[in-house]
C-alpha atoms as a PDB file:
ATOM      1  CA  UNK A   1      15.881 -15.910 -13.690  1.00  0.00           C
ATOM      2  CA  UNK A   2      14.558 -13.658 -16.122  1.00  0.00           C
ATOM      3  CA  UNK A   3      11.402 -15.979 -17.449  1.00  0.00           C
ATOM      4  CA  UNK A   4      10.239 -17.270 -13.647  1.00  0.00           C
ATOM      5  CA  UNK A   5       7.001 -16.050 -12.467  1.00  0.00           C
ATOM      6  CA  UNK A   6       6.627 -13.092 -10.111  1.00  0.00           C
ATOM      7  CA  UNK A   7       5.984 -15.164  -7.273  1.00  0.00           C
ATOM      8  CA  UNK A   8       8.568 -17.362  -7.362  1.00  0.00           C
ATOM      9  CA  UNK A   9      10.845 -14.145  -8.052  1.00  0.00           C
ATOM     10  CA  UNK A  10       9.467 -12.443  -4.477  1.00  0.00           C
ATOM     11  CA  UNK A  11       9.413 -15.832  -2.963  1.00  0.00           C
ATOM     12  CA  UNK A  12      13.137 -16.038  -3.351  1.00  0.00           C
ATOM     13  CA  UNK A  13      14.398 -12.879  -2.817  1.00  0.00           C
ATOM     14  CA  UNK A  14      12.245 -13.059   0.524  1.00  0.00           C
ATOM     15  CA  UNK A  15      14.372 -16.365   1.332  1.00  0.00           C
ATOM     16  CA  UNK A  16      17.291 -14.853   0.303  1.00  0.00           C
ATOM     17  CA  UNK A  17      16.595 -11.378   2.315  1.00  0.00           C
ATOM     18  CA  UNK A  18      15.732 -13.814   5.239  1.00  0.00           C
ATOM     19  CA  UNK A  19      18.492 -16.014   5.609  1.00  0.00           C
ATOM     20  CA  UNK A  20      20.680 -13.207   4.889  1.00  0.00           C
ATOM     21  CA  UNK A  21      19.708 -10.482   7.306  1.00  0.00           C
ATOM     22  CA  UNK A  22      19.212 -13.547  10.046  1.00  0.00           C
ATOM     23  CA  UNK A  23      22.732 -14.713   9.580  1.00  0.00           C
ATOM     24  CA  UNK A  24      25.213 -14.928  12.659  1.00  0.00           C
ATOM     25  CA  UNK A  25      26.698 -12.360  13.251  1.00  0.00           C
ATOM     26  CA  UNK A  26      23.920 -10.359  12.492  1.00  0.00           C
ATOM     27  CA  UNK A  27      25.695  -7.126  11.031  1.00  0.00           C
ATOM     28  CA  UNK A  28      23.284  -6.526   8.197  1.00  0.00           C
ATOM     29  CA  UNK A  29      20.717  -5.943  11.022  1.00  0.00           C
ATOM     30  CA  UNK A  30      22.581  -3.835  13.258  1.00  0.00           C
ATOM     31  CA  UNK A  31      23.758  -1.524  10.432  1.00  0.00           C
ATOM     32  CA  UNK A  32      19.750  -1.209   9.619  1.00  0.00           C
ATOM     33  CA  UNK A  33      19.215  -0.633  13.619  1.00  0.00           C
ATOM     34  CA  UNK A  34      22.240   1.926  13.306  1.00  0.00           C
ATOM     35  CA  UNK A  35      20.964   3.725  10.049  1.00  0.00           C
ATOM     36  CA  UNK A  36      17.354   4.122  11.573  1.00  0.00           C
ATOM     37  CA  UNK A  37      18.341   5.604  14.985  1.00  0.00           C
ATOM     38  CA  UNK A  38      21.432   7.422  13.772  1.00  0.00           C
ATOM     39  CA  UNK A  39      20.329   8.427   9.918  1.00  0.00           C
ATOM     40  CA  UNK A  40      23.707  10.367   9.640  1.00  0.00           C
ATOM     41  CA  UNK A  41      26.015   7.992  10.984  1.00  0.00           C
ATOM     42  CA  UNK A  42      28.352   5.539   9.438  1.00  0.00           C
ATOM     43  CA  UNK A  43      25.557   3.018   8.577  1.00  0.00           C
ATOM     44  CA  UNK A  44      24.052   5.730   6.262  1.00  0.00           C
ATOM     45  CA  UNK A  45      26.996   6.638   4.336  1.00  0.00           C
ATOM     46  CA  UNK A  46      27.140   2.593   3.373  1.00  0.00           C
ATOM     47  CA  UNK A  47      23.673   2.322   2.821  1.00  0.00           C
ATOM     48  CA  UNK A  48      23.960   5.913   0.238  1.00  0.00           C
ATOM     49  CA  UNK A  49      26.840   4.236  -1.255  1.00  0.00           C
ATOM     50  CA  UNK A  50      25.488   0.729  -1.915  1.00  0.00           C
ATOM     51  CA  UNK A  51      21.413   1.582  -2.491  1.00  0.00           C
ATOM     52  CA  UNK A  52      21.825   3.006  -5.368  1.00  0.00           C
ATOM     53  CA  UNK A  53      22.997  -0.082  -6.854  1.00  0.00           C
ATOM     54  CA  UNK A  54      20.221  -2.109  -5.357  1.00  0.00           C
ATOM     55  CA  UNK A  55      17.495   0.059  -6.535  1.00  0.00           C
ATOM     56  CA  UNK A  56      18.638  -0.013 -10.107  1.00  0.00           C
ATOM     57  CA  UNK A  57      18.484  -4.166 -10.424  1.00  0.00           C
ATOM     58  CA  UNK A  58      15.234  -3.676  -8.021  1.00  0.00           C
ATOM     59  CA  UNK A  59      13.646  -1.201  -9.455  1.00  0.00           C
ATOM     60  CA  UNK A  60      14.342  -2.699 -12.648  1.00  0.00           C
ATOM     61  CA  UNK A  61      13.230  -5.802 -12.337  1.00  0.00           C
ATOM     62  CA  UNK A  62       9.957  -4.139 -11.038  1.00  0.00           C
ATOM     63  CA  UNK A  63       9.187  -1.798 -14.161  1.00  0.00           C
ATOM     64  CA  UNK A  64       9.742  -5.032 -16.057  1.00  0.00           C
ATOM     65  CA  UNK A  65       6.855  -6.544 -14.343  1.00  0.00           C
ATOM     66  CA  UNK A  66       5.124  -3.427 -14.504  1.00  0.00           C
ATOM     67  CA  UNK A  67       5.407  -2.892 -18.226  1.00  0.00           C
ATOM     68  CA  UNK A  68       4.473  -6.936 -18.783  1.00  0.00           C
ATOM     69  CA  UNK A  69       1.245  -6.036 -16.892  1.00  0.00           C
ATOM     70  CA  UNK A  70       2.492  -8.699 -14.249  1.00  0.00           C
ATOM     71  CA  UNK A  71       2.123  -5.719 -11.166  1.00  0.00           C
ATOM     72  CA  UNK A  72       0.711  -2.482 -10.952  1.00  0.00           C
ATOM     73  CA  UNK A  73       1.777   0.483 -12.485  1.00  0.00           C
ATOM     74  CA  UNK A  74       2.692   2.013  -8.964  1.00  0.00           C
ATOM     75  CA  UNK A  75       5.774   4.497  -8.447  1.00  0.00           C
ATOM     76  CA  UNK A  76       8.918   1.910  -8.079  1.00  0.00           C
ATOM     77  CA  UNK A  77      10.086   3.568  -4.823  1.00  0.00           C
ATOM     78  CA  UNK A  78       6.541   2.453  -3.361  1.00  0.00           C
ATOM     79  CA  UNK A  79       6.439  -1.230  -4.925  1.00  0.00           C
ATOM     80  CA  UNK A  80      10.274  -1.644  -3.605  1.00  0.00           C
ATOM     81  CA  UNK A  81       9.331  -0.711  -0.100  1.00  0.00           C
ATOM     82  CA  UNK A  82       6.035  -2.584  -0.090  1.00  0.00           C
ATOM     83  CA  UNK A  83       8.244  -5.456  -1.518  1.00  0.00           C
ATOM     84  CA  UNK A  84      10.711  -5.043   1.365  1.00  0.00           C
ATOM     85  CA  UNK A  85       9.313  -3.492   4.242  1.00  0.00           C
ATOM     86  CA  UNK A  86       7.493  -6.492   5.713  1.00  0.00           C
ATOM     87  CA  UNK A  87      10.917  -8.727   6.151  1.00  0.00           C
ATOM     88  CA  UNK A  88      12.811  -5.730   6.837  1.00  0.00           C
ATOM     89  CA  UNK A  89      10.373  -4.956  10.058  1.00  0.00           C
ATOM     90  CA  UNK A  90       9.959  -8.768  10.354  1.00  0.00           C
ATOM     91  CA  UNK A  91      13.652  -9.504  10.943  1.00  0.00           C
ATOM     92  CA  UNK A  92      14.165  -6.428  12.988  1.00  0.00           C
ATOM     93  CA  UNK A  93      11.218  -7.163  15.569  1.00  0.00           C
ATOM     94  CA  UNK A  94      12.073 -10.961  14.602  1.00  0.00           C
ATOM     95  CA  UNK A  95      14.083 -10.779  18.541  1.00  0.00           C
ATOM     96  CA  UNK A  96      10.943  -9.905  20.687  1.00  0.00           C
ATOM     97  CA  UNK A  97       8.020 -10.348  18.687  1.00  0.00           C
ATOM     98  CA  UNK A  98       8.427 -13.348  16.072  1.00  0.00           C
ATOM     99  CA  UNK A  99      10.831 -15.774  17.135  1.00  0.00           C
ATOM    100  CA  UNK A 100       8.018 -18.500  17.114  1.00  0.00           C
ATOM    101  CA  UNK A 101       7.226 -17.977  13.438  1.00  0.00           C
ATOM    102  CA  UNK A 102       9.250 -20.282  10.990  1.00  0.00           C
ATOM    103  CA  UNK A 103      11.318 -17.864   8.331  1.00  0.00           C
ATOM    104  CA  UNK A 104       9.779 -20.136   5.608  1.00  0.00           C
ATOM    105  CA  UNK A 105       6.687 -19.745   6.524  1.00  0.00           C
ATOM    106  CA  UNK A 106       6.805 -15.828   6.822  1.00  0.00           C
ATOM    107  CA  UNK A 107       8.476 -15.777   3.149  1.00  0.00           C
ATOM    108  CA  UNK A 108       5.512 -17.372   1.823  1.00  0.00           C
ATOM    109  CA  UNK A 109       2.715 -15.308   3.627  1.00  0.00           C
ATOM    110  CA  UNK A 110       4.897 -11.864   2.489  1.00  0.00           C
ATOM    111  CA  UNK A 111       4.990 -13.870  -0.735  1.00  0.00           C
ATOM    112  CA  UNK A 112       0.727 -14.023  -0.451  1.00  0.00           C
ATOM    113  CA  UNK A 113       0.650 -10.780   0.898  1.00  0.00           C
ATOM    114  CA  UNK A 114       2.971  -8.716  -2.006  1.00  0.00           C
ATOM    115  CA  UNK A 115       0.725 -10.476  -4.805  1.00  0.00           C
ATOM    116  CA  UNK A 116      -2.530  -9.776  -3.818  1.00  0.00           C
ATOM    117  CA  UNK A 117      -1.218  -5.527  -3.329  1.00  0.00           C
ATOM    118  CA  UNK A 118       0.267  -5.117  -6.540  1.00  0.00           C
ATOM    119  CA  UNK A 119      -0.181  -7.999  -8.612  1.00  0.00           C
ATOM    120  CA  UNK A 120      -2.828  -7.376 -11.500  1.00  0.00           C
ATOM    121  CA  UNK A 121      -6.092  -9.563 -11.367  1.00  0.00           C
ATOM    122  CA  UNK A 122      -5.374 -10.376 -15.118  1.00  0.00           C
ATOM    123  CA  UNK A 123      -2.646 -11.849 -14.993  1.00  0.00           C
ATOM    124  CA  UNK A 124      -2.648 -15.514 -15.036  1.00  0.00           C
ATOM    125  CA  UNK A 125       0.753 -16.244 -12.571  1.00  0.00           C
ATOM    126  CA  UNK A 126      -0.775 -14.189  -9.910  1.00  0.00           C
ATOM    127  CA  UNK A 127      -2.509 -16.650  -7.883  1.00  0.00           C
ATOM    128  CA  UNK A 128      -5.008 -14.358  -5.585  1.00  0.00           C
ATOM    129  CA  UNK A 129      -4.378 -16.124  -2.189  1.00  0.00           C
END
């Protein structure tokens, strides 16, 4: 939805990430176990295939935000993978480390967390948590 805020944007694509990449059978997460410990294997050639794709709607979304003074005017490949990095490693360590956190709750603290790095103090829909 092009006129909701930037937290409720990053709120739902962290639900959405979540509830995808925890999905049985968890395939999304063993291609992103096979692309880290085998970076030219099959995983990567479907990850070169399909990110390119990704990072254009991402990415462009993001310079949106950036250019509305909504986040800060930091290089899009950086604001993508502060954006996704924390569910990423969430749902990867999710197994051994986090089972005992509720997925709704860690949305909204990445949520918190993603705001107060990039969003700009002047802008009124960026609630400093």
């Amino acid at each position: 939805d092009p006129s909701a805020s930037v937290e409720h944007t990053v709120a739902a694509l962290y639900r959405t990430t979540s509830a995808t990449l925890t999905r049985e059978p968890r395939v999304a997460v063993a291609m992103l176990s096979d692309l880290l410990g085998n970076p030219r294997g099959p995983a990567a050639g479907i990850f070169a295939r399909s990110f390119p794709r990704a990072r254009a709607s991402l990415g462009g979304w993001l310079a949106a935000q950036v250019r509305a003074g909504r986040i800060r005017d930091i290089p899009i490949p950086l604001l993508i993978q502060q954006l996704l990095g924390p569910m990423l490693a969430h749902v990867l360590m999710r197994p051994a480390l986090a089972k005992e956190v509720d997925l709704e709750r860690a949305c909204s603290e990445f949520t918190s967390a993603f705001l107060r790095a990039v969003g700009t103090p002047d802008y009124p829909d960026n609630e400093r948590r």
